[in-house]
C-alpha atoms as a PDB file:
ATOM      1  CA  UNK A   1      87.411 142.423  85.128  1.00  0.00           C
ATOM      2  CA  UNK A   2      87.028 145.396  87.242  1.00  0.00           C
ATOM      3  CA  UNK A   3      84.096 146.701  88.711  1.00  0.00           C
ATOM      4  CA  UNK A   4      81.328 149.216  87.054  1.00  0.00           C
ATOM      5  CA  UNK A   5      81.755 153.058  88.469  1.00  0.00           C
ATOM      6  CA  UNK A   6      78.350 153.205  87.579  1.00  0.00           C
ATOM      7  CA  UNK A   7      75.593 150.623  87.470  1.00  0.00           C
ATOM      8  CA  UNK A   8      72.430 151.713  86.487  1.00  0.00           C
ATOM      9  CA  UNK A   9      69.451 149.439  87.307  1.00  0.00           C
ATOM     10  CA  UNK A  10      65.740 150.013  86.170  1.00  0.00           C
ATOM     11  CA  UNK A  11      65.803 153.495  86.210  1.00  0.00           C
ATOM     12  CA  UNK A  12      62.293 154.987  85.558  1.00  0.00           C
ATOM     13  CA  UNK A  13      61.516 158.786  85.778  1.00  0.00           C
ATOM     14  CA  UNK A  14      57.683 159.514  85.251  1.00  0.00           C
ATOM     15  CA  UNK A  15      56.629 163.510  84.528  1.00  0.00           C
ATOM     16  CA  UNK A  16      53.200 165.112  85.562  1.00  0.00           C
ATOM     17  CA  UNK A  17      52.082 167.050  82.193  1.00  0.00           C
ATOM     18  CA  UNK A  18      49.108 168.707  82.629  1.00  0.00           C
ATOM     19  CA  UNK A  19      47.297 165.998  84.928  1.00  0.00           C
ATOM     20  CA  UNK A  20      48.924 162.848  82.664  1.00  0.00           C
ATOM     21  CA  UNK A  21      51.591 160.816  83.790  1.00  0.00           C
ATOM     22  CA  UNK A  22      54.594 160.705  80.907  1.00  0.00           C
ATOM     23  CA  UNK A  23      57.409 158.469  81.261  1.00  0.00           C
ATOM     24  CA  UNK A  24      60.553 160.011  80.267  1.00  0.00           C
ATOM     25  CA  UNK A  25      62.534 156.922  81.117  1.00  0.00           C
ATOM     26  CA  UNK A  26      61.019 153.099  81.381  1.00  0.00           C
ATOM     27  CA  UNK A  27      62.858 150.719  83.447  1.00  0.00           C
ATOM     28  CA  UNK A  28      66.705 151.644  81.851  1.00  0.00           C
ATOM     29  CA  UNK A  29      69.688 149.574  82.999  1.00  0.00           C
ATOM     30  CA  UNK A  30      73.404 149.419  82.334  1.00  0.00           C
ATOM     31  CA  UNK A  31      77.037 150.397  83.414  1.00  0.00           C
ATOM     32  CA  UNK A  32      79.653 152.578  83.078  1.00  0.00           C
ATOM     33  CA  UNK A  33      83.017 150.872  83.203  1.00  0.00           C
ATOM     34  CA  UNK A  34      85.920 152.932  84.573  1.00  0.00           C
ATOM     35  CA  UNK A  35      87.866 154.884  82.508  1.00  0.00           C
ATOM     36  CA  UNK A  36      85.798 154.315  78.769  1.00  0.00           C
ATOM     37  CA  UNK A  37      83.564 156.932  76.969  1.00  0.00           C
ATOM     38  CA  UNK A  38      80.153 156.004  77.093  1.00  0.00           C
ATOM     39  CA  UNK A  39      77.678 157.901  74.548  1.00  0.00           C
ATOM     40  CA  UNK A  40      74.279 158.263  75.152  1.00  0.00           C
ATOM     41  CA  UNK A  41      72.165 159.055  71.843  1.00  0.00           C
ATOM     42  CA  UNK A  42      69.143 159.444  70.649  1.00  0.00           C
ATOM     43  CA  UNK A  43      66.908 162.241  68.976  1.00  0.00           C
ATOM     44  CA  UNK A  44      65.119 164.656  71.209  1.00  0.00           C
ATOM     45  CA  UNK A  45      62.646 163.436  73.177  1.00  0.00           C
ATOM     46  CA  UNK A  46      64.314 160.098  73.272  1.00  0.00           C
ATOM     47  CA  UNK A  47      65.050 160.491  77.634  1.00  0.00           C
ATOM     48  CA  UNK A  48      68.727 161.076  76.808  1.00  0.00           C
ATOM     49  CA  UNK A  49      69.146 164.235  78.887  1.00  0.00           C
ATOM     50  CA  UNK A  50      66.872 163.074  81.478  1.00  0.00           C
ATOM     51  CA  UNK A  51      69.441 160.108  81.975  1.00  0.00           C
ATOM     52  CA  UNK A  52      72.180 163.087  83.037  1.00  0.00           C
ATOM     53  CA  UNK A  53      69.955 164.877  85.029  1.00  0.00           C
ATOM     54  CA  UNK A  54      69.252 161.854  87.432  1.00  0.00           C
ATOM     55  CA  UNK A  55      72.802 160.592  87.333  1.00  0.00           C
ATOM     56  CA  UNK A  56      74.015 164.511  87.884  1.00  0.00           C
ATOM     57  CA  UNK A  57      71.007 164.537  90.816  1.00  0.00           C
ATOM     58  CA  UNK A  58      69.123 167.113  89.457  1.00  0.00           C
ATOM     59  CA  UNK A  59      66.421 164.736  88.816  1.00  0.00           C
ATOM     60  CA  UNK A  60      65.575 162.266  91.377  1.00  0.00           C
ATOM     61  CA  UNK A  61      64.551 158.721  90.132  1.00  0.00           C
ATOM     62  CA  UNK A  62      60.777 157.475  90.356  1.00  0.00           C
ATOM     63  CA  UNK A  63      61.978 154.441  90.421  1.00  0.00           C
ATOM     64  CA  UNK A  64      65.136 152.256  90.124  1.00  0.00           C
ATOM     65  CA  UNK A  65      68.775 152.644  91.535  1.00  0.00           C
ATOM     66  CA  UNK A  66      72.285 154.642  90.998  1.00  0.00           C
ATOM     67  CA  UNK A  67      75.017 152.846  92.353  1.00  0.00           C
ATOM     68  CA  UNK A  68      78.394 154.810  91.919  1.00  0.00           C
ATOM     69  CA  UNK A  69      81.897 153.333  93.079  1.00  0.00           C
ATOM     70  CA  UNK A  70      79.912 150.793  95.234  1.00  0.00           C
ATOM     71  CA  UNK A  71      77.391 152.881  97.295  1.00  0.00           C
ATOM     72  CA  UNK A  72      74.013 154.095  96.273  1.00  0.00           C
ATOM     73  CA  UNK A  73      73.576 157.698  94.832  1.00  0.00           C
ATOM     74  CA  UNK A  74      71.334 159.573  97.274  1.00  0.00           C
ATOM     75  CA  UNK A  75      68.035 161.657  95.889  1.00  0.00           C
ATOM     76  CA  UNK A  76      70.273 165.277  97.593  1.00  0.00           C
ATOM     77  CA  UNK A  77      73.762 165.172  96.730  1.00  0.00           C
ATOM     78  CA  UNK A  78      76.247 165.841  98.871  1.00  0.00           C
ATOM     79  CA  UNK A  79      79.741 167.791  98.330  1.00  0.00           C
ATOM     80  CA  UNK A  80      82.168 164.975  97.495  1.00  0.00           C
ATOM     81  CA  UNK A  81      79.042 163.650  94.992  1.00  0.00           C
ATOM     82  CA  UNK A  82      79.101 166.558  93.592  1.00  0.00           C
ATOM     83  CA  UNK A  83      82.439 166.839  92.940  1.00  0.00           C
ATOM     84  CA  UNK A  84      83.091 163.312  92.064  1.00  0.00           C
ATOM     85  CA  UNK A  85      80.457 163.925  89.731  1.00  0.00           C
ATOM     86  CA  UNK A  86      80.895 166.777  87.377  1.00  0.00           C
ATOM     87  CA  UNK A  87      79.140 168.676  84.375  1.00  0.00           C
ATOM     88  CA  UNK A  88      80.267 169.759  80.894  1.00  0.00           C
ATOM     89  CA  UNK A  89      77.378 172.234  79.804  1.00  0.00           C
ATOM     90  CA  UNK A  90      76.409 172.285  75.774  1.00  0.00           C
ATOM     91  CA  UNK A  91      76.542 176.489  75.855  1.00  0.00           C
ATOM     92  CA  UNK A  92      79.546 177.022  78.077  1.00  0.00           C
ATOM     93  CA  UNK A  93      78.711 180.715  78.185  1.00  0.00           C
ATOM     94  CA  UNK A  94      75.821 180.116  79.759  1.00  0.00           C
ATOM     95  CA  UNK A  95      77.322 177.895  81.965  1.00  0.00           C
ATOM     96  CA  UNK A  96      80.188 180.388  82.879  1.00  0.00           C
ATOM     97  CA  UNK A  97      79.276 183.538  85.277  1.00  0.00           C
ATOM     98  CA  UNK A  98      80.169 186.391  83.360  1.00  0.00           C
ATOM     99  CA  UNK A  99      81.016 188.675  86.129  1.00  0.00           C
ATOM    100  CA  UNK A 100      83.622 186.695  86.928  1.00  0.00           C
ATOM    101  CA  UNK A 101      87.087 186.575  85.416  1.00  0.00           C
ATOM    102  CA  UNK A 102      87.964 182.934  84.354  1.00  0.00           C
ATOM    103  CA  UNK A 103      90.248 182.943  87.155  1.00  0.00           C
ATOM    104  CA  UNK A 104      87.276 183.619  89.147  1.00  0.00           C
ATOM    105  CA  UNK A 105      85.235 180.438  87.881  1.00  0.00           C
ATOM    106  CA  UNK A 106      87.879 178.240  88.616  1.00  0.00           C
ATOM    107  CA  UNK A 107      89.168 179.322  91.545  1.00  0.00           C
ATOM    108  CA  UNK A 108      85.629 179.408  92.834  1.00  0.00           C
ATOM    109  CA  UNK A 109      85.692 175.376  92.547  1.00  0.00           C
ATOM    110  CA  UNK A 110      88.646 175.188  94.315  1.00  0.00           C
ATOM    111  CA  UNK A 111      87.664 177.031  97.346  1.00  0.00           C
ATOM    112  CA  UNK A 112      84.314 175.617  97.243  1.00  0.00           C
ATOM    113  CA  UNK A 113      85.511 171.766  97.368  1.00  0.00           C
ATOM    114  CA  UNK A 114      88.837 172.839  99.826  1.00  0.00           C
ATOM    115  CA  UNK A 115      91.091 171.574  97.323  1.00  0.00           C
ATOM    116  CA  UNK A 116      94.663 172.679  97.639  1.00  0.00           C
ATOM    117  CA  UNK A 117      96.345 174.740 100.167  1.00  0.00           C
ATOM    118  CA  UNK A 118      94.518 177.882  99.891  1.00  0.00           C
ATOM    119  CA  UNK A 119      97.728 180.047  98.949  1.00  0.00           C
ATOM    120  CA  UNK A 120      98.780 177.741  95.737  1.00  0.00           C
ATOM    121  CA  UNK A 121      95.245 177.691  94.332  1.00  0.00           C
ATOM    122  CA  UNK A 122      95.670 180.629  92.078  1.00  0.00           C
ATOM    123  CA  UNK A 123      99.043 178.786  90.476  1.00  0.00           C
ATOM    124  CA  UNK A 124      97.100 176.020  90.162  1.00  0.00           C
ATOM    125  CA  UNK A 125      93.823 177.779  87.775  1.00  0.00           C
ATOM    126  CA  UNK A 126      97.327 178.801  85.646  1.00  0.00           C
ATOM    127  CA  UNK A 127      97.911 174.741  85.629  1.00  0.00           C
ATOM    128  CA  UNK A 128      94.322 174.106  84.349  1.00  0.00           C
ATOM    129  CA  UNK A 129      93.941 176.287  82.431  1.00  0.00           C
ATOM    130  CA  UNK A 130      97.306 175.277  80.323  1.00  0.00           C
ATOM    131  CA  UNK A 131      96.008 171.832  80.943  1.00  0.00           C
ATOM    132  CA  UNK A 132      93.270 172.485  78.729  1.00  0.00           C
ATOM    133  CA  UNK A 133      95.460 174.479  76.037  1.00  0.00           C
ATOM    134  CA  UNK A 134      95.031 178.098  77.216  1.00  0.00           C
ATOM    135  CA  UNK A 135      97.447 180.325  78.441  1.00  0.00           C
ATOM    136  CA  UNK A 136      97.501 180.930  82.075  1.00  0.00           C
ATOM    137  CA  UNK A 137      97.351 184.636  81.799  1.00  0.00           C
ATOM    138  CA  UNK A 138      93.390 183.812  80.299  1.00  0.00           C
ATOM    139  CA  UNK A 139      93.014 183.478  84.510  1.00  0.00           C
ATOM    140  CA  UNK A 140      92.522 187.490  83.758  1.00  0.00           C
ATOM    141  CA  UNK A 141      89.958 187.603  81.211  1.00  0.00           C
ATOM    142  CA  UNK A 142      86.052 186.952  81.218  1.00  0.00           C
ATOM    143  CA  UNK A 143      83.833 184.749  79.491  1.00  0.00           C
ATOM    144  CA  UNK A 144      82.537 187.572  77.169  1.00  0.00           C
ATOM    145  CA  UNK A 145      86.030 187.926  75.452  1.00  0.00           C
ATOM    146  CA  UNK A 146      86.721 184.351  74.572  1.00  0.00           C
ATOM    147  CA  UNK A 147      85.655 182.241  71.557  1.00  0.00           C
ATOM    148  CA  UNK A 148      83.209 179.486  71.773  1.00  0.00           C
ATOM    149  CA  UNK A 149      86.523 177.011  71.261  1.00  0.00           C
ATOM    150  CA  UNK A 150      87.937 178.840  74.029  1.00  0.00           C
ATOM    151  CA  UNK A 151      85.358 178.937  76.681  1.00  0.00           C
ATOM    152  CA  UNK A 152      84.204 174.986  76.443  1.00  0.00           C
ATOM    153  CA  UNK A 153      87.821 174.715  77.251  1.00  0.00           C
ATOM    154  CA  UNK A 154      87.445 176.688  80.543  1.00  0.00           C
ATOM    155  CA  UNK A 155      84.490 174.738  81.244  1.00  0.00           C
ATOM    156  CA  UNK A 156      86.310 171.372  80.925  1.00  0.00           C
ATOM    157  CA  UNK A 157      89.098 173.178  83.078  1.00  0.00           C
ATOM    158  CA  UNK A 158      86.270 173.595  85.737  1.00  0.00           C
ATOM    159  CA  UNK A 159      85.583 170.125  85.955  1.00  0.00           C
ATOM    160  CA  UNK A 160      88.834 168.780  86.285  1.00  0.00           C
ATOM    161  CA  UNK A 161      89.428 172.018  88.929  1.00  0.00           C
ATOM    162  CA  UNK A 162      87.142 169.186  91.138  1.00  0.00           C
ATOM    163  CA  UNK A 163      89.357 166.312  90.670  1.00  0.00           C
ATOM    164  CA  UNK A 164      85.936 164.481  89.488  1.00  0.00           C
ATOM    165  CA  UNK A 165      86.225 160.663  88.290  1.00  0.00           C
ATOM    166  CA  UNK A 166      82.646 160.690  86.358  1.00  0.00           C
ATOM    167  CA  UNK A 167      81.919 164.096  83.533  1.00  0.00           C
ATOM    168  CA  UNK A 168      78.598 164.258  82.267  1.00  0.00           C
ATOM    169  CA  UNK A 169      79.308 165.962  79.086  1.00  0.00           C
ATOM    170  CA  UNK A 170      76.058 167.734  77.671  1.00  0.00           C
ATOM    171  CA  UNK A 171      76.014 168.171  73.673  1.00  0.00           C
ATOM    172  CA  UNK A 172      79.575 169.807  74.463  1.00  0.00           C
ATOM    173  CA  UNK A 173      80.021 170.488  71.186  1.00  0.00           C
ATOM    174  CA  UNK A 174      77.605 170.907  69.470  1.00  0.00           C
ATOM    175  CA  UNK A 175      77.460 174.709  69.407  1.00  0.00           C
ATOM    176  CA  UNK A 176      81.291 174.989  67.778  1.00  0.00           C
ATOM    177  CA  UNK A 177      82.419 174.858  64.007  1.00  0.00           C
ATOM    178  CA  UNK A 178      83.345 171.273  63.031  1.00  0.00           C
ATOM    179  CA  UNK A 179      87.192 172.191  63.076  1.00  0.00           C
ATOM    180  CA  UNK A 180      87.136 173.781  66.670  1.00  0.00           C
ATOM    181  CA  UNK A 181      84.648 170.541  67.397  1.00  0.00           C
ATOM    182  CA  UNK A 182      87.617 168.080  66.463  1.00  0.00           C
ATOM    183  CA  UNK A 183      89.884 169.884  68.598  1.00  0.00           C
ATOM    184  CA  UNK A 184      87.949 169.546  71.486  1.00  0.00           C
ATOM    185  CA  UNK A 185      86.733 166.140  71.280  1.00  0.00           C
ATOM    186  CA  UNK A 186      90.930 165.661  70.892  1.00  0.00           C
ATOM    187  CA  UNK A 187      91.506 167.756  73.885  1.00  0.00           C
ATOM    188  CA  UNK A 188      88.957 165.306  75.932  1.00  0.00           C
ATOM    189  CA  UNK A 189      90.122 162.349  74.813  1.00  0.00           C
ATOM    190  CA  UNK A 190      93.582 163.212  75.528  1.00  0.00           C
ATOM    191  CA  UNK A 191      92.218 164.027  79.138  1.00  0.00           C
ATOM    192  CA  UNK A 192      90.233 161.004  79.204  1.00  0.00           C
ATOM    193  CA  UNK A 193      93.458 158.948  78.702  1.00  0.00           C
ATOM    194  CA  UNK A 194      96.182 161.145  81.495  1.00  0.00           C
ATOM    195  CA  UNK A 195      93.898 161.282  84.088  1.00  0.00           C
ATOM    196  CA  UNK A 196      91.714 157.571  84.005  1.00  0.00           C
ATOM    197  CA  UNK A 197      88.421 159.653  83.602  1.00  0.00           C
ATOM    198  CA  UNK A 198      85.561 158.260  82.747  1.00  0.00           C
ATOM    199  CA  UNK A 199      82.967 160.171  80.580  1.00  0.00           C
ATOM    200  CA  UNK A 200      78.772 160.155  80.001  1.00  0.00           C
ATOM    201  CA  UNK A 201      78.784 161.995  76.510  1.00  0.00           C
ATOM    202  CA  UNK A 202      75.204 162.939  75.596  1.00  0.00           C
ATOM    203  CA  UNK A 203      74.450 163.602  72.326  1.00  0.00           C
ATOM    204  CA  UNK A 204      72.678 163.170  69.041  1.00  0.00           C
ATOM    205  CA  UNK A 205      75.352 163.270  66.679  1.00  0.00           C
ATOM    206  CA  UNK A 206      76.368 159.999  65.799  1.00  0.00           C
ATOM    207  CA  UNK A 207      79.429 161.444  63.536  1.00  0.00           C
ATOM    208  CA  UNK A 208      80.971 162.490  66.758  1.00  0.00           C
ATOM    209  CA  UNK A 209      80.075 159.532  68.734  1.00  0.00           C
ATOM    210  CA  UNK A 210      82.158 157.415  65.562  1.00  0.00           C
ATOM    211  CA  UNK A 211      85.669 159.752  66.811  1.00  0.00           C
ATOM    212  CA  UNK A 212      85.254 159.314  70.893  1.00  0.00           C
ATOM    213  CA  UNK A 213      83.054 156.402  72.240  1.00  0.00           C
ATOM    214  CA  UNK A 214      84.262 153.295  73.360  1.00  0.00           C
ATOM    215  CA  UNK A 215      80.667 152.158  73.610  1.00  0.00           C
ATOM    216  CA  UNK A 216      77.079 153.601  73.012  1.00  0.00           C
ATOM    217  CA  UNK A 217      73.787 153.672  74.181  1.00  0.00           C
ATOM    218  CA  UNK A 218      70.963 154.120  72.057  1.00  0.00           C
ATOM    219  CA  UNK A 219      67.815 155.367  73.530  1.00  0.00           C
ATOM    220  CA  UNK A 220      64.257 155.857  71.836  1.00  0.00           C
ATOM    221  CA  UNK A 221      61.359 157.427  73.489  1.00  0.00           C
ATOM    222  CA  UNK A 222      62.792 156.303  76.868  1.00  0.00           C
ATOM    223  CA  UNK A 223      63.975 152.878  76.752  1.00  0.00           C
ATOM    224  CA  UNK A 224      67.362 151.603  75.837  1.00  0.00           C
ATOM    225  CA  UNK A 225      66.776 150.139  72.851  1.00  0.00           C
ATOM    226  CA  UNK A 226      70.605 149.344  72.207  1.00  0.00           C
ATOM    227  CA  UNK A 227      73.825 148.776  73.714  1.00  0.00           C
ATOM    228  CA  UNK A 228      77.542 147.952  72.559  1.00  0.00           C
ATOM    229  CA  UNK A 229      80.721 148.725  71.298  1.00  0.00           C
ATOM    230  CA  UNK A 230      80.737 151.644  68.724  1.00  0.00           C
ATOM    231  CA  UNK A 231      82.438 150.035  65.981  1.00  0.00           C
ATOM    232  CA  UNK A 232      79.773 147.029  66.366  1.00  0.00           C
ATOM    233  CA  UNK A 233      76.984 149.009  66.495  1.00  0.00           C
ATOM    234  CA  UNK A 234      78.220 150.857  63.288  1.00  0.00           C
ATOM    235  CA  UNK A 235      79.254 148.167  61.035  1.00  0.00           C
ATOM    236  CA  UNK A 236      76.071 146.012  61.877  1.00  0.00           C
ATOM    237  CA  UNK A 237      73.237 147.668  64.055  1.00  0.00           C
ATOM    238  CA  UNK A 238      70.724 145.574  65.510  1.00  0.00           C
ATOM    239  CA  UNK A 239      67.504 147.896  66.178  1.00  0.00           C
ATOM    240  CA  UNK A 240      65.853 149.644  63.431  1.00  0.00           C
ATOM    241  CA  UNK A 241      65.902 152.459  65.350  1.00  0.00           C
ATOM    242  CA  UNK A 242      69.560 152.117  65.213  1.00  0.00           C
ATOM    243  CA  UNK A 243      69.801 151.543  61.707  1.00  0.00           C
ATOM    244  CA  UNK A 244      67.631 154.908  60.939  1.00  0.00           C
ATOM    245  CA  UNK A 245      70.325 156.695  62.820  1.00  0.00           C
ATOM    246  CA  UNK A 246      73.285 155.679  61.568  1.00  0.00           C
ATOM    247  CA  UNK A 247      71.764 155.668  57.869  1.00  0.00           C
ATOM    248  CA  UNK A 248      71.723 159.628  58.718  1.00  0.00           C
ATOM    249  CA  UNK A 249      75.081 159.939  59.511  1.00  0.00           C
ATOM    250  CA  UNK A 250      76.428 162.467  57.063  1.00  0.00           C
ATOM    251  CA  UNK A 251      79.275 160.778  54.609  1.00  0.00           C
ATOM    252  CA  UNK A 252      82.696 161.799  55.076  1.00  0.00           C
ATOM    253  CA  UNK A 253      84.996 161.727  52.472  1.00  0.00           C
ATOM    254  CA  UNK A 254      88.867 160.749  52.774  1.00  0.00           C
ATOM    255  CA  UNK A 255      89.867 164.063  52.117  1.00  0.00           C
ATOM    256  CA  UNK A 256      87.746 165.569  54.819  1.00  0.00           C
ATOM    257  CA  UNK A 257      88.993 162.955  57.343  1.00  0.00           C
ATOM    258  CA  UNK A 258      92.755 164.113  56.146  1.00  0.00           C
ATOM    259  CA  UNK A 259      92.127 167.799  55.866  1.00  0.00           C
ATOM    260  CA  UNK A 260      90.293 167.648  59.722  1.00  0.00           C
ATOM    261  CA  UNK A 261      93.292 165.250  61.282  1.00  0.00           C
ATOM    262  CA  UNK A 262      95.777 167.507  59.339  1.00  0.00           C
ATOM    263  CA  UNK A 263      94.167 170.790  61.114  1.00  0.00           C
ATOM    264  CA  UNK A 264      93.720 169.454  64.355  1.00  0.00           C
ATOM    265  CA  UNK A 265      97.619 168.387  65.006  1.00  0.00           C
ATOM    266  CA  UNK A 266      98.932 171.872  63.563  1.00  0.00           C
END
C-alpha cells in the first residue's frame, strides 16, 4: 500500500474573537492518499475552509502536524511548497489579475517557479491552456471577456502551469450553472486521472461530491465527525450529522442524469 502524500495529525487551529478563544478546528486527523479525490464537507462554519488554509499555509496550525511526501510542512512556505501545493479559487475572477492577459497569468507562474526554458514558455501557456479545453489564442484575451466556465478553466490551467502534485480546490464550482459545473468537474477528473494528481475538494455540496470523490470527509463545527469511501458513506451514513446532509441532497431524476451526461460529451 503506498504511502499518504498527506497525513494530517491532530490538527487544532484556535481564533481570538473579541477576547474569547474559538476553536475552528479540534484535534483533526487523517490522510490523503496519492492520486484519489478527497472531499471535505460540511456547512459553513463547520472548519472546512480553515482545513485548506493551514494545509495551503495561509493559516499556521495551533497545534498538531502536516506531513506532506514525508517531511513536515513548515508554518512559512517556501517556493517548491508552494508550488507543489496549489490553489483552485471558488470566484476565479477574483482570483485572476485582470490587467493581465491570460497569457499573462500563466506565464507569470512559469517565470515565477523557473519552469521551462525561458524561450518555450509562451508555447507552453498555448499547451495549457488547450489542456484545459481552450484555444491557445485565449493566451490574448483577459479575464473580463471570458465566461465563468471559461475562466475556472484558466485557473485550473494555472495550477497545473506549477507542475503541483496536491490542488486545494475551493467551492470551484459552485459559482457556475449546473451544465458548465458538470463539465468542469469532467475536465478535473480527466486531469486527475493523466497526470496522477491528487485533489482536496472543499465543498458543501454533497450532489457534487456523489460525481468526483473517491472518499469524503465530513466535518461539523470543527471536528471530523466522518470519514470513508463516498459510495459507503451514501448508501449507509454513520453520523447523524451525516445523515442530515445527505437527506438534503436534492433528488435527481434519470432523465436529468441522461440529459447532463448527454450535454457534457457533445
Amino acid at each position: 500500500m503506498s504511502e499518504p502524500i498527506l497525513s494530517i495529525r491532530n490538527l487544532t487551529k484556535t481564533f481570538d474573537v473579541n477576547g474569547q478563544e474559538v476553536k475552528a478546528v479540534a484535534d483533526v486527523s487523517f490522510d490523503v492518499m496519492p492520486g484519489e479525490c478527497l472531499a471535505v464537507v460540511g456547512e459553513s462554519g463547520s472548519g472546512k475552509s480553515t482545513i485548506a488554509n493551514m494545509v495551503l499555509g495561509i493559516y499556521g496550525p495551533t497545534a498538531g502536524s502536516m506531513i506532506f511526501e514525508g517531511t513536515e510542512l513548515p508554518a512559512k512556505r517556501d517556493l517548491p511548497h508552494r508550488r507543489a501545493i496549489q490553489l483552485v479559487q471558488q470566484n476565479p475572477l477574483s482570483a485572476l489579475n485582470p490587467r493581465r492577459t491570460v497569457g499573462a497569468s500563466l506565464r507569470l507562474a512559469l517565470d515565477v517557479h523557473n519552469i521551462g526554458e525561458r524561450s518555450g514558455r509562451s508555447r507552453r501557456v498555448g499547451e495549457l491552456l488547450e489542456e484545459v479545453g481552450l484555444p491557445a489564442d485565449f493566451a490574448k484575451r483577459r479575464p473580463a471577456s471570458l465566461s465563468g466556465g471559461q475562466r475556472q478553466r484558466v485557473a485550473i490551467a494555472r495550477a497545473l502551469a506549477c507542475q503541483s502534485r496536491l490542488v486545494v480546490l475551493d467551492e470551484p464550482t459552485s459559482a457556475l450553472d449546473v451544465l458548465v459545473q458538470a463539465r468542469v468537474l469532467k475536465l478535473l477528473d480527466d486531469l486527475r486521472k493523466a497526470r496522477g494528481l491528487t485533489y482536496i475538494f472543499i465543498t458543501h455540496d454533497l450532489s457534487v461530491v456523489r460525481n468526483i470523490a473517491d472518499r469524503m470527509a465530513v466535518f461539523e463545527r470543527g471536528r471530523l465527525v466522518e470519514l470513508g469511501d463516498t459510495a459507503r458513506i451514501f448508501s449507509a451514513p454513520e453520523h447523524p450529522y451525516t445523515r442530515k446532509l445527505i437527506g438534503a441532497v436534492p433528488v435527481v431524476t434519470t432523465d436529468e442524469l441522461e440529459l447532463r451526461d448527454r450535454l457534457i460529451h457533445d
